[in-house]
Every structure is written in C-alpha cells, then in structure tokens.
N, C-alpha and C. Protein backbone atom coordinates (compact mmCIF):
# COMPACT_ATOMS: atom_id res chain seq x y z
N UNK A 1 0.84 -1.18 0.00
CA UNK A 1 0.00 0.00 0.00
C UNK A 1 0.88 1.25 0.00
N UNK A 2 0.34 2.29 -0.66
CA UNK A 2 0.84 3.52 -0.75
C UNK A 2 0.97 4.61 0.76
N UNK A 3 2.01 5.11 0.70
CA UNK A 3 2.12 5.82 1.66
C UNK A 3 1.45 7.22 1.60
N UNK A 4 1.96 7.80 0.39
CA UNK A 4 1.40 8.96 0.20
C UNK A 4 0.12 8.75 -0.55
N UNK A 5 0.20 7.15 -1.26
CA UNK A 5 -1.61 7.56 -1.02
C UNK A 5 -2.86 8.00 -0.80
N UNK A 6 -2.41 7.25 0.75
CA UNK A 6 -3.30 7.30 1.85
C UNK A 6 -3.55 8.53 2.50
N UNK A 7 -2.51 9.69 2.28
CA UNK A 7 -2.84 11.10 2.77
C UNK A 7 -4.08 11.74 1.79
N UNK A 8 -5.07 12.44 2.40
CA UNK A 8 -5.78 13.10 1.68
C UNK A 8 -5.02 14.30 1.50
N UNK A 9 -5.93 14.99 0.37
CA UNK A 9 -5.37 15.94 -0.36
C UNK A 9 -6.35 17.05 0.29
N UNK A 10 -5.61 18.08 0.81
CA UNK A 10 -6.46 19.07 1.78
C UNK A 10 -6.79 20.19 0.42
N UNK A 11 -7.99 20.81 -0.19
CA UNK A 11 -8.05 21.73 -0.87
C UNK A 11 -8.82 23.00 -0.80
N UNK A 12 -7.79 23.93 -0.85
CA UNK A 12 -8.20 25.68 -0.14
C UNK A 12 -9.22 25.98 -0.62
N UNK A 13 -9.92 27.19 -0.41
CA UNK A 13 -11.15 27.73 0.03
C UNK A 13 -11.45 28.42 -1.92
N UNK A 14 -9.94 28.53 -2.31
CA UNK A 14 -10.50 29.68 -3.55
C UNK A 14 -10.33 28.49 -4.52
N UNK A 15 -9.86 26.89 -4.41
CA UNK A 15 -9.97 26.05 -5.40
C UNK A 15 -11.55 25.23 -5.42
N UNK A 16 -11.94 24.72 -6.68
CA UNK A 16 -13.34 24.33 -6.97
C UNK A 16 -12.91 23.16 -7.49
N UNK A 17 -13.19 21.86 -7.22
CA UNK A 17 -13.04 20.48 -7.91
C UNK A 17 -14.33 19.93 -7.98
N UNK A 18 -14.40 19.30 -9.75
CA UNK A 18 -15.40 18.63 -9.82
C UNK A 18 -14.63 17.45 -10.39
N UNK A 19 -15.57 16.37 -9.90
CA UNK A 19 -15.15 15.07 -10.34
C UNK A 19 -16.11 14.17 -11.25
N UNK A 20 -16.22 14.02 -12.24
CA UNK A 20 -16.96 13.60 -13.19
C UNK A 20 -16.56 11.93 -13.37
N UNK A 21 -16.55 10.96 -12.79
CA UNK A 21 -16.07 9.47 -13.13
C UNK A 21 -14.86 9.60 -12.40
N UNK A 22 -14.07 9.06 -13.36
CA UNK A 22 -12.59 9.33 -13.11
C UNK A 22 -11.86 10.14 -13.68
N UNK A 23 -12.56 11.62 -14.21
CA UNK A 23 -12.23 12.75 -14.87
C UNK A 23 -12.05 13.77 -13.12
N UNK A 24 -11.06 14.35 -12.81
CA UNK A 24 -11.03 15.33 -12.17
C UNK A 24 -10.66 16.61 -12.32
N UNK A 25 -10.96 17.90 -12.70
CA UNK A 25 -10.90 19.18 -13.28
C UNK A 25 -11.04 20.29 -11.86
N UNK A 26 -10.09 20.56 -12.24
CA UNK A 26 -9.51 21.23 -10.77
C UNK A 26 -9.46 22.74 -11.64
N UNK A 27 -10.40 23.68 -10.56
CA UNK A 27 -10.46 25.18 -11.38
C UNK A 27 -9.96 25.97 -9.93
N UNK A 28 -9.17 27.48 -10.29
CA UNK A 28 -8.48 28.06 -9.46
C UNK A 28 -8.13 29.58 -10.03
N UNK A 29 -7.22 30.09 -9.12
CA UNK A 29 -7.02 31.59 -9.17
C UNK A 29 -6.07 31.71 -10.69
N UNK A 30 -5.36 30.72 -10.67
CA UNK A 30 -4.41 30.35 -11.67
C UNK A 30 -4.64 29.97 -13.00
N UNK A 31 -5.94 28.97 -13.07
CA UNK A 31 -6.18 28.30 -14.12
C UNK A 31 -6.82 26.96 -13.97
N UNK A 32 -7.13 26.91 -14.97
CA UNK A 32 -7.81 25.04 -15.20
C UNK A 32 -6.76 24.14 -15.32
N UNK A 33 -7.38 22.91 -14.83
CA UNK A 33 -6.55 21.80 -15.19
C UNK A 33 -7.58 20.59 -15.12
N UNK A 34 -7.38 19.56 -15.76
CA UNK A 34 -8.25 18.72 -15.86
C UNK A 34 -7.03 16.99 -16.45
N UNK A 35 -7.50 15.88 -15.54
CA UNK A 35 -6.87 14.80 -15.72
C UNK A 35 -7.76 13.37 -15.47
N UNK A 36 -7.33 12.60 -16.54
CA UNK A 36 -8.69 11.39 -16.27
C UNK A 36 -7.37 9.91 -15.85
N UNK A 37 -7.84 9.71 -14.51
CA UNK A 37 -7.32 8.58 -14.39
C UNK A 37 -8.25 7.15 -13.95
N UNK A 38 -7.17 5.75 -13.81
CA UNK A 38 -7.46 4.85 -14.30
C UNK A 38 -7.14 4.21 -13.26
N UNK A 39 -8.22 2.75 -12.79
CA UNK A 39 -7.74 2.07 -11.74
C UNK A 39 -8.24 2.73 -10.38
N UNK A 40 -9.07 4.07 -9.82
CA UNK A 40 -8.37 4.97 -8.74
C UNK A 40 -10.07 5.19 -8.27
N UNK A 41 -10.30 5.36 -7.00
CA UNK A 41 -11.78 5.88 -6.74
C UNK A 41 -11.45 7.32 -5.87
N UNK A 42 -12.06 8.05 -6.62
CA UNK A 42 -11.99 9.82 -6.17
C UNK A 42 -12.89 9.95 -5.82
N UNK A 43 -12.58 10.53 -4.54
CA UNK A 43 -14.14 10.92 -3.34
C UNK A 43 -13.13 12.33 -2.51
N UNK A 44 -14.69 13.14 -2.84
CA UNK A 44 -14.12 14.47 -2.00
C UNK A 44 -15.63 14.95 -1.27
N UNK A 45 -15.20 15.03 -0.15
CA UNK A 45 -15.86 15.33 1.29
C UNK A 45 -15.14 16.11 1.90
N UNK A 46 -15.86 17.66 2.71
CA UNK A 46 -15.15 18.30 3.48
C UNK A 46 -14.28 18.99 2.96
N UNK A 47 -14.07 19.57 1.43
CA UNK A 47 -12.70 19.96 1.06
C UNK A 47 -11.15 18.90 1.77
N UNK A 48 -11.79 17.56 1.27
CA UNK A 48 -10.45 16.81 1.31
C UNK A 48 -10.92 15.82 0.50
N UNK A 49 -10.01 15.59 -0.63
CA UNK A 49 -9.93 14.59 -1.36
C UNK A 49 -9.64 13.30 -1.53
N UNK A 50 -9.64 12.07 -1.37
CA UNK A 50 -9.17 11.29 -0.66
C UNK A 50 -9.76 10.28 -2.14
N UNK A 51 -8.08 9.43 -2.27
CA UNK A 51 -8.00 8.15 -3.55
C UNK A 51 -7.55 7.19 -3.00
N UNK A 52 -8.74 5.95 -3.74
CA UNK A 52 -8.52 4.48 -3.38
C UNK A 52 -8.50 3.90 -4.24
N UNK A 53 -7.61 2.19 -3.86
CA UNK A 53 -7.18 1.78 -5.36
C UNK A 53 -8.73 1.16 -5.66
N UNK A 54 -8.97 1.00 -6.59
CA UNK A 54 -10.31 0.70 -7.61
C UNK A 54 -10.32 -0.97 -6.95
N UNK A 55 -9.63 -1.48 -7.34
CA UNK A 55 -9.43 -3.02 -6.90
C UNK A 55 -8.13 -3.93 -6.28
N UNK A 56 -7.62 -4.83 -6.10
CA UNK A 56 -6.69 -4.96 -5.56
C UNK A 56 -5.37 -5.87 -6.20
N UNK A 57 -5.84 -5.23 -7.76
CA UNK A 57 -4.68 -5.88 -8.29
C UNK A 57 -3.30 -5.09 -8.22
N UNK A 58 -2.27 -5.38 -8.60
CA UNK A 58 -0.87 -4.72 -8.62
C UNK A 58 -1.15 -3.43 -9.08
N UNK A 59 -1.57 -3.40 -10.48
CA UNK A 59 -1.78 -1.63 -10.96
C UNK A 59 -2.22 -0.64 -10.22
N UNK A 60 -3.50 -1.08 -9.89
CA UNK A 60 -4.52 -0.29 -9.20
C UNK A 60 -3.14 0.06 -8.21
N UNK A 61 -2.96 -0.50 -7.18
CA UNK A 61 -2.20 -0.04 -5.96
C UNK A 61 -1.30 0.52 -6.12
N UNK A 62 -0.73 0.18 -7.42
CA UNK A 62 0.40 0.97 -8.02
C UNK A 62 0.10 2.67 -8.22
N UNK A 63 -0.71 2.69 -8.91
CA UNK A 63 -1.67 3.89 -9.38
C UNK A 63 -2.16 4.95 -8.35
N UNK A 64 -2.48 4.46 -7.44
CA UNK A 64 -3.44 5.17 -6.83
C UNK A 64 -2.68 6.55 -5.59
N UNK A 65 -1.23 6.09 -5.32
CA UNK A 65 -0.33 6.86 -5.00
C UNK A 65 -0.04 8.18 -6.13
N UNK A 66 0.05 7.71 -7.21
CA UNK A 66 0.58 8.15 -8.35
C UNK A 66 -0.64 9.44 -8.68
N UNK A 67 -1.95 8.96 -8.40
CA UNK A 67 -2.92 9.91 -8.65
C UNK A 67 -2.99 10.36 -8.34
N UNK A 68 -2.96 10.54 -6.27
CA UNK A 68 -3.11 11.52 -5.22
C UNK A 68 -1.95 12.29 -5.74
N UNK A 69 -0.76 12.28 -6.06
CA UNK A 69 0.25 13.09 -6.11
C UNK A 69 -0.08 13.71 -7.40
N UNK A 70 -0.71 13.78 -8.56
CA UNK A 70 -1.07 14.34 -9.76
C UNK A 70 -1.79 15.19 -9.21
N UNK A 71 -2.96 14.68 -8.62
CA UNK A 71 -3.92 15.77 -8.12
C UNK A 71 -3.22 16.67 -7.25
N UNK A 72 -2.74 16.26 -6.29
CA UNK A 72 -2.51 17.45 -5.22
C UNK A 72 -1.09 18.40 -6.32
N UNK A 73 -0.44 18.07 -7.14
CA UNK A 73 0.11 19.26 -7.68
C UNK A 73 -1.02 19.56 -8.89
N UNK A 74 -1.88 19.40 -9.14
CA UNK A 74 -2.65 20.37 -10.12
C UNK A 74 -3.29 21.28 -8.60
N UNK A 75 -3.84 20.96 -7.52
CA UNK A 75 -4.44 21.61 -6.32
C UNK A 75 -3.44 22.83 -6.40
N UNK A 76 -2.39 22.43 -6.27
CA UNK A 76 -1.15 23.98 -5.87
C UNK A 76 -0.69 24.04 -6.97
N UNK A 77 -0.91 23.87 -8.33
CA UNK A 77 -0.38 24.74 -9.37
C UNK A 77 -1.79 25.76 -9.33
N UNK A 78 -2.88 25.58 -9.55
CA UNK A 78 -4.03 26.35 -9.76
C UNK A 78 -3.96 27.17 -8.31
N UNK A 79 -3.39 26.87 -7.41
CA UNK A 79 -3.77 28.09 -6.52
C UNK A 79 -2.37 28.54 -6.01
N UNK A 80 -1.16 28.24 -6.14
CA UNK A 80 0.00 28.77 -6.45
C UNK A 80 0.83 29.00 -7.29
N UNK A 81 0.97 27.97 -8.49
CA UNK A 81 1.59 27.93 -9.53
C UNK A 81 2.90 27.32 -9.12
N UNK A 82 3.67 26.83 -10.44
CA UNK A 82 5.28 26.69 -10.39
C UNK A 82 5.91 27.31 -11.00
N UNK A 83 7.25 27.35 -10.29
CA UNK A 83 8.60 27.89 -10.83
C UNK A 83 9.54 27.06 -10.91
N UNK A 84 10.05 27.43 -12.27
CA UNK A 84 11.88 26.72 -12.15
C UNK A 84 12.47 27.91 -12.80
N UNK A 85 13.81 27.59 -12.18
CA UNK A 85 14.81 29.13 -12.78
C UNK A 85 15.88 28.36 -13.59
N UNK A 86 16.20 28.60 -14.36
CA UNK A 86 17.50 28.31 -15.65
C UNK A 86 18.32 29.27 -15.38
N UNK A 87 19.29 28.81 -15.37
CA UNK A 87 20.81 29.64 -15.82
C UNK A 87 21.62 29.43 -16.71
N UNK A 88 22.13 30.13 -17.55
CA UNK A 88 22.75 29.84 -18.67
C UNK A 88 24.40 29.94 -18.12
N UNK A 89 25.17 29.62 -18.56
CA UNK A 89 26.98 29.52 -18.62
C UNK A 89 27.78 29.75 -19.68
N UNK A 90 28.49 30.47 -20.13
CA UNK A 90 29.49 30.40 -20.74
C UNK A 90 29.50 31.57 -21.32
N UNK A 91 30.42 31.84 -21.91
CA UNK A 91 31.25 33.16 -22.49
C UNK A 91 30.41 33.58 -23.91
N UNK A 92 29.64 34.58 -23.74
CA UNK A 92 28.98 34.70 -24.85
C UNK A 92 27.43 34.42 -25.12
N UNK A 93 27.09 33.49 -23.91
CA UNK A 93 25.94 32.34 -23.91
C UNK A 93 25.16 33.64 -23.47
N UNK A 94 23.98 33.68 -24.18
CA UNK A 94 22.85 34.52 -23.68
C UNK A 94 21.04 34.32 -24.41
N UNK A 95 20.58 34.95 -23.35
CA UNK A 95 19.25 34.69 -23.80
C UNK A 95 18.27 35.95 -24.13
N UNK A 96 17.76 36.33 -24.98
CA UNK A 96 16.19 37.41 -25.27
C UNK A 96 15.08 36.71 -25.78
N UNK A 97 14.12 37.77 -25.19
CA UNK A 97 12.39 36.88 -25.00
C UNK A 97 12.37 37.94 -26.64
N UNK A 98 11.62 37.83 -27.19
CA UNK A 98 11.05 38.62 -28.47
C UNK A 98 9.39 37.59 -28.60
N UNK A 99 8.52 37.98 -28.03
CA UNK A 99 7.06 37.39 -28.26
C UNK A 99 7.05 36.73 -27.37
N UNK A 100 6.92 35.10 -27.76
CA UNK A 100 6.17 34.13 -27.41
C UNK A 100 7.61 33.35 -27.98
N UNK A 101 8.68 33.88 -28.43
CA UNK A 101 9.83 33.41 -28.68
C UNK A 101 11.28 33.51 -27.80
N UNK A 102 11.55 32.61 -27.60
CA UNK A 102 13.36 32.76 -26.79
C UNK A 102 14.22 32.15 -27.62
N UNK A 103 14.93 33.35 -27.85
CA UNK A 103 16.20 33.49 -28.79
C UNK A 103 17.58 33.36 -27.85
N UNK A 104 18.34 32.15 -27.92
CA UNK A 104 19.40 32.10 -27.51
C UNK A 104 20.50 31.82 -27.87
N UNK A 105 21.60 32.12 -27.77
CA UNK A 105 23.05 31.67 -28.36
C UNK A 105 23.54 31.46 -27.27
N UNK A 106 24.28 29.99 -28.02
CA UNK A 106 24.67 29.23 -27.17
C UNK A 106 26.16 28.41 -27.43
N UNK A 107 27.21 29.16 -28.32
CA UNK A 107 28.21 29.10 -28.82
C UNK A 107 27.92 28.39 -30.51
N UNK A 108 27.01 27.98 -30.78
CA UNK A 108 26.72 27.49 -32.08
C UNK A 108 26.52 28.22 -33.13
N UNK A 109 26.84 27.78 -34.29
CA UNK A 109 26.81 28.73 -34.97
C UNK A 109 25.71 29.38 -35.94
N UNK A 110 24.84 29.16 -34.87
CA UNK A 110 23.58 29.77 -35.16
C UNK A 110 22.81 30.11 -33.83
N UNK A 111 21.56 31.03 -33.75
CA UNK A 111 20.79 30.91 -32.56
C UNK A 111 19.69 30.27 -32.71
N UNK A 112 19.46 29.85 -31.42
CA UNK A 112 18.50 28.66 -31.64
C UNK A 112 17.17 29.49 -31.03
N UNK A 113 16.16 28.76 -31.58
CA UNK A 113 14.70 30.02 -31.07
C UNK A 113 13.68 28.65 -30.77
N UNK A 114 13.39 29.19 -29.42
CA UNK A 114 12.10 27.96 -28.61
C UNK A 114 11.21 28.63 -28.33
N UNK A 115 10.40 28.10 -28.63
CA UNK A 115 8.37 28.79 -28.95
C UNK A 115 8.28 28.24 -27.70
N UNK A 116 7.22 28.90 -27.09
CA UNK A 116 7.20 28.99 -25.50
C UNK A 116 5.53 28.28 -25.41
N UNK A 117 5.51 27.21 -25.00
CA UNK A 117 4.17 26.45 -25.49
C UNK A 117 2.56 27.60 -24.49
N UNK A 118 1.94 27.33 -24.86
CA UNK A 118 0.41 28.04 -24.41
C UNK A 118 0.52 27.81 -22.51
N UNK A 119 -0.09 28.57 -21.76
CA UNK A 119 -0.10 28.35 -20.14
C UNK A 119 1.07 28.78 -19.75
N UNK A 120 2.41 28.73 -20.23
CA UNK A 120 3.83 29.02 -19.70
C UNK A 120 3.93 30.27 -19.62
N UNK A 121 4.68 31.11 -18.64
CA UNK A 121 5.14 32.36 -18.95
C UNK A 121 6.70 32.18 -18.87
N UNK A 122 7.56 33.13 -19.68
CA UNK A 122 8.67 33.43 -19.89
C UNK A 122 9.75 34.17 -18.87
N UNK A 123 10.26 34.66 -18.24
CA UNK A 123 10.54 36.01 -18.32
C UNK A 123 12.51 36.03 -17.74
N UNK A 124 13.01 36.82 -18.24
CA UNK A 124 14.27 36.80 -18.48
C UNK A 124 15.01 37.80 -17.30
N UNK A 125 15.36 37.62 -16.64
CA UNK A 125 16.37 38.77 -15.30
C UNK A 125 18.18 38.21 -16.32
N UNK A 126 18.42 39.60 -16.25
CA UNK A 126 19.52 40.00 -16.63
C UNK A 126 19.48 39.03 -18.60
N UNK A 127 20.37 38.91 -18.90
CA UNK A 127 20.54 38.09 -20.51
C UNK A 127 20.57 36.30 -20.49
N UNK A 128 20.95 35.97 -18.85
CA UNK A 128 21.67 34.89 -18.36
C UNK A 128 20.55 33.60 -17.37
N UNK A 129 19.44 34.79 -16.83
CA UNK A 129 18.60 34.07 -15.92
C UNK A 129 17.48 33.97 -16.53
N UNK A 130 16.58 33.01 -16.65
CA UNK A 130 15.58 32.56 -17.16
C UNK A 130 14.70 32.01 -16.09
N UNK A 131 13.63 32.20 -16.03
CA UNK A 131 12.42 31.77 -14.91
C UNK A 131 10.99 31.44 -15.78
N UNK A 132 10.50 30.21 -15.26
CA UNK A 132 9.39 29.43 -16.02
C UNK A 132 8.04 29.31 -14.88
N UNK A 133 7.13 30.15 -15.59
CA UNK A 133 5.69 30.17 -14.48
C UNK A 133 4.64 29.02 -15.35
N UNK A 134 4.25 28.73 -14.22
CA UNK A 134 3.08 27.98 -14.95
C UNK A 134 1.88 27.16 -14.20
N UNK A 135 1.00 26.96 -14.51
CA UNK A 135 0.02 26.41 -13.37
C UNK A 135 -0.09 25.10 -13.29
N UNK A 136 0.78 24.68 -14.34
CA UNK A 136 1.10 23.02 -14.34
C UNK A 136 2.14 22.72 -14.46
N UNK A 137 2.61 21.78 -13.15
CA UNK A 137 3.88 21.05 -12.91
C UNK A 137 4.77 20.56 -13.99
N UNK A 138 3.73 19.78 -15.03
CA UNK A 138 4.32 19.36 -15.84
C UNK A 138 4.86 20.17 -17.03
N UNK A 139 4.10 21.38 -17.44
CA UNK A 139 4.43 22.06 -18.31
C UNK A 139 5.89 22.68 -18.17
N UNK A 140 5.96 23.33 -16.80
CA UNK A 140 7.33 24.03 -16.20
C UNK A 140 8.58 23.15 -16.47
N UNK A 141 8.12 21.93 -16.39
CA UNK A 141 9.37 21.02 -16.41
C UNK A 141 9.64 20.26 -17.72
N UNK A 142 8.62 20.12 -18.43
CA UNK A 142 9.39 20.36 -19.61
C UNK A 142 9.72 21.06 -20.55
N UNK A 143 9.19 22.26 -20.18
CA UNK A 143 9.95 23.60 -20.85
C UNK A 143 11.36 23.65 -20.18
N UNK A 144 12.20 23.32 -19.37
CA UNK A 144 13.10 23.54 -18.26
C UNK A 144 13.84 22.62 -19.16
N UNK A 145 13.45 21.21 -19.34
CA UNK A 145 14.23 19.74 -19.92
C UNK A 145 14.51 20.28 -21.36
N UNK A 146 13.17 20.80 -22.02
CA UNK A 146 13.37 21.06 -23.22
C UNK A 146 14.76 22.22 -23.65
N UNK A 147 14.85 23.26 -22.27
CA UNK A 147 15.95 24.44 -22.53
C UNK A 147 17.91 24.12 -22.50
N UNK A 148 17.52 22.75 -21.70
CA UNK A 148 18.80 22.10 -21.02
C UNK A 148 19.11 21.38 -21.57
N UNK A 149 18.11 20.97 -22.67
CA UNK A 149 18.47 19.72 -24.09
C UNK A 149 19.69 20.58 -24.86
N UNK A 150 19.22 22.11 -25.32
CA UNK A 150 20.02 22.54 -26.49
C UNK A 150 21.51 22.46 -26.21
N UNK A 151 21.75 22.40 -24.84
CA UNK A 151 23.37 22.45 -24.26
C UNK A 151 23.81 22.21 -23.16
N UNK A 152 23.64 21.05 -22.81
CA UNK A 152 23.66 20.21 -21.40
C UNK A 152 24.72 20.54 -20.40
N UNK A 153 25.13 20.90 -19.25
CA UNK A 153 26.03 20.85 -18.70
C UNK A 153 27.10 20.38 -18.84
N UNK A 154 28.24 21.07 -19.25
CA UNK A 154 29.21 20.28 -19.24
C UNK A 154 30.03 20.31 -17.96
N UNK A 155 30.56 19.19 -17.81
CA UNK A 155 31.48 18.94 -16.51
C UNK A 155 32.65 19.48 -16.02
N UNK A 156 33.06 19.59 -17.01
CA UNK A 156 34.88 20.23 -16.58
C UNK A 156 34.54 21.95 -16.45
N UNK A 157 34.13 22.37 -17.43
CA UNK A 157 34.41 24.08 -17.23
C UNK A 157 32.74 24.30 -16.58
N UNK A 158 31.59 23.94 -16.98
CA UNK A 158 30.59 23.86 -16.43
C UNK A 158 29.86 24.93 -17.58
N UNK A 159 30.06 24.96 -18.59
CA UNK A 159 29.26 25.70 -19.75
C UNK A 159 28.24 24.80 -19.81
N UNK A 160 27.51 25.79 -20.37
CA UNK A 160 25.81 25.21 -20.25
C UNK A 160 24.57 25.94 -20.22
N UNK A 161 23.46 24.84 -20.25
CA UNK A 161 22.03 25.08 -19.23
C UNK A 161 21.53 24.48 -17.84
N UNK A 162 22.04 25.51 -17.04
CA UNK A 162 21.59 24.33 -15.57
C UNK A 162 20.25 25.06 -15.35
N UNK A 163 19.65 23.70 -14.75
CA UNK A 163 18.37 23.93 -14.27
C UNK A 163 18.41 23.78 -12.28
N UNK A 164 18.57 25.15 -11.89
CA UNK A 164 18.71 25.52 -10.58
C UNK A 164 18.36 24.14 -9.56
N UNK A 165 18.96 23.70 -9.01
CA UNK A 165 18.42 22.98 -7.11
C UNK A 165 18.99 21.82 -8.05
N UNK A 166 19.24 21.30 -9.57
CA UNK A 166 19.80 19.87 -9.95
C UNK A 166 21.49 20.09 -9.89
N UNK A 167 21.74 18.91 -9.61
CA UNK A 167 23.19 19.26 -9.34
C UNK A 167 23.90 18.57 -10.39
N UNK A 168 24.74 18.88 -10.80
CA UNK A 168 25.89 18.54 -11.78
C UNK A 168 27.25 18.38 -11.15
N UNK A 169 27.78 16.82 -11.49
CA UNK A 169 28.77 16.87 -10.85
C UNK A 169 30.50 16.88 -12.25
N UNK A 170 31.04 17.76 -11.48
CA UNK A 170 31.89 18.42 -11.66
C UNK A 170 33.39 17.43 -11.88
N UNK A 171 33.99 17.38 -13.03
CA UNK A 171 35.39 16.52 -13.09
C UNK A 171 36.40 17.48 -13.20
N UNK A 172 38.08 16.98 -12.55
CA UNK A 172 38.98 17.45 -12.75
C UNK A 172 39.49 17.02 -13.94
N UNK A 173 40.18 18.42 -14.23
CA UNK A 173 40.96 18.09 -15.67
C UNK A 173 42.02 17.45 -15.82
N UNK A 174 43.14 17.40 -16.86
CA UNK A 174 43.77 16.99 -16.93
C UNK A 174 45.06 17.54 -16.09
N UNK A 175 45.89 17.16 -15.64
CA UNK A 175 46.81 17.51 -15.09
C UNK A 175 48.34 17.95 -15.53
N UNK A 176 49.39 18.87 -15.69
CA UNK A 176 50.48 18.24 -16.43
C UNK A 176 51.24 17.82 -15.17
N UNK A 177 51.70 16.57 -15.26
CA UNK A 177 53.15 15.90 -14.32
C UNK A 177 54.25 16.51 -14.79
C-alpha cells in the first residue's frame, strides 16, 4: 500500500473540484486543469480529497499513490503555480524573449529560437537568468528539460544550461606531471 496515497489531499477555500467518473478538473485563481485517471476511486468530502485503489490488483495499488500526487500538484499549481529558474553559462551564452519566442546563443553557430508552449510564462532577469511560471507542474518542467536539451552541462568548465536545485557533478581536468 501507498504511503502517500493514503494522505488526503487538503483543498483551499479559492480552489473548486469537480469530479466527473474518473475525470477530475480542478479550477483556481491560476487556471484550469483537468486529468482522467485509471484504476483509482476519487471521493471528496469536506474539502479533502481522498483516492482508493479501484481493486486490488498490482496496478490499481500501483496507481493510486501516483494519482493523489497528480492531483494534489494540479491543487497547488491552480492556486500557487510553479517555478523553475535556468541559468545559462558560458562566455557569450545569452538569452532574449522577443514574443512568445526565446532566442538564444549558445556558442553554435547559429541561434537557436524555442516557442514557449500556451499556459507558460517566460521572463528573463539579466541576458543569463531565465524563470518558467506555470500552473502546471508538468508544463514548467518540460519547458526547463526542453531548454537544457540545447546544451547540457558540461562537466569540466561547467558551460551550459543548468536547471537551478539539480546538481551537476563536476570533473577534474587533466593535469600536467
């Protein structure tokens, strides 16, 4: 059995959940979100939400952890939202918003331009720092994966895209004897 399962999901005063089957659509200060899961029985009483596995095969029990934790981050993206912050590295490496577009160079010999998908917001501190809003967990993070694809950390000098609180570990170079 699930640990975090079994916790209900406590939900604030300015969020509205309706549960239609196993469709749950979670509306807020932030935005909509809506997710249909499988295997899982959703019951909300009291402003607390509370998921059980459907039956007692492996999936179900598998699942049903997996759902409470979907739900409770759509609960606090719609009434807080997420952030991740990017930092860019290296000599030259920089970033500008122009639209709904981020234009960056990134020592290549071209700049590369990433369309900033619908729900996300952008916004750029200094040429170097990049910050990703959004009312869904998932969206933030793969706009974040998607930014850190174009030029991954590298190890020795540490040029790159780091995505803040992940850690990269760091090699010594070569030495001369």
């Amino acid at each position: 059995m699930s640990r975090i399962g079994k916790l209900p999901v406590a939900v604030p005063g300015n969020v509205k959940i309706t549960i239609d089957g196993n469709t749950v659509a979670v509306e807020g200060p932030k935005g909509k979100l809506s997710e249909t899961f499988k295997e899982v029985k959703i019951a909300l009483d009291d402003n607390q939400l509370t998921v059980e596995p459907l039956s007692n095969s492996r999936f179900s029990k598998a699942m049903y952890g997996t759902a409470r934790s979907i739900i409770a981050n759509m609960v606090q993206g719609v009434s807080e939202g997420f952030v991740k912050n990017v930092e860019i590295h290296g000599v030259g490496f920089r970033a500008a918003l122009n639209g709904r577009n981020l234009n960056m160079n990134l020592g290549y010999s071209h700049p590369i331009d990433y369309e900033i998908p619908e729900g996300v917001t952008v916004t750029l501190d200094g040429n170097t720092k990049i910050k990703i809003e959004s009312h869904s967990k998932q969206k933030v993070g793969a706009v974040a994966a998607a930014l850190k694809r174009f030029y991954p950390p590298e190890p020795y000098k540490g040029k790159g895209v780091h995505i803040i609180g992940e850690f990269v570990r760091r090699k010594e170079g070569k030495t001369v004897s």
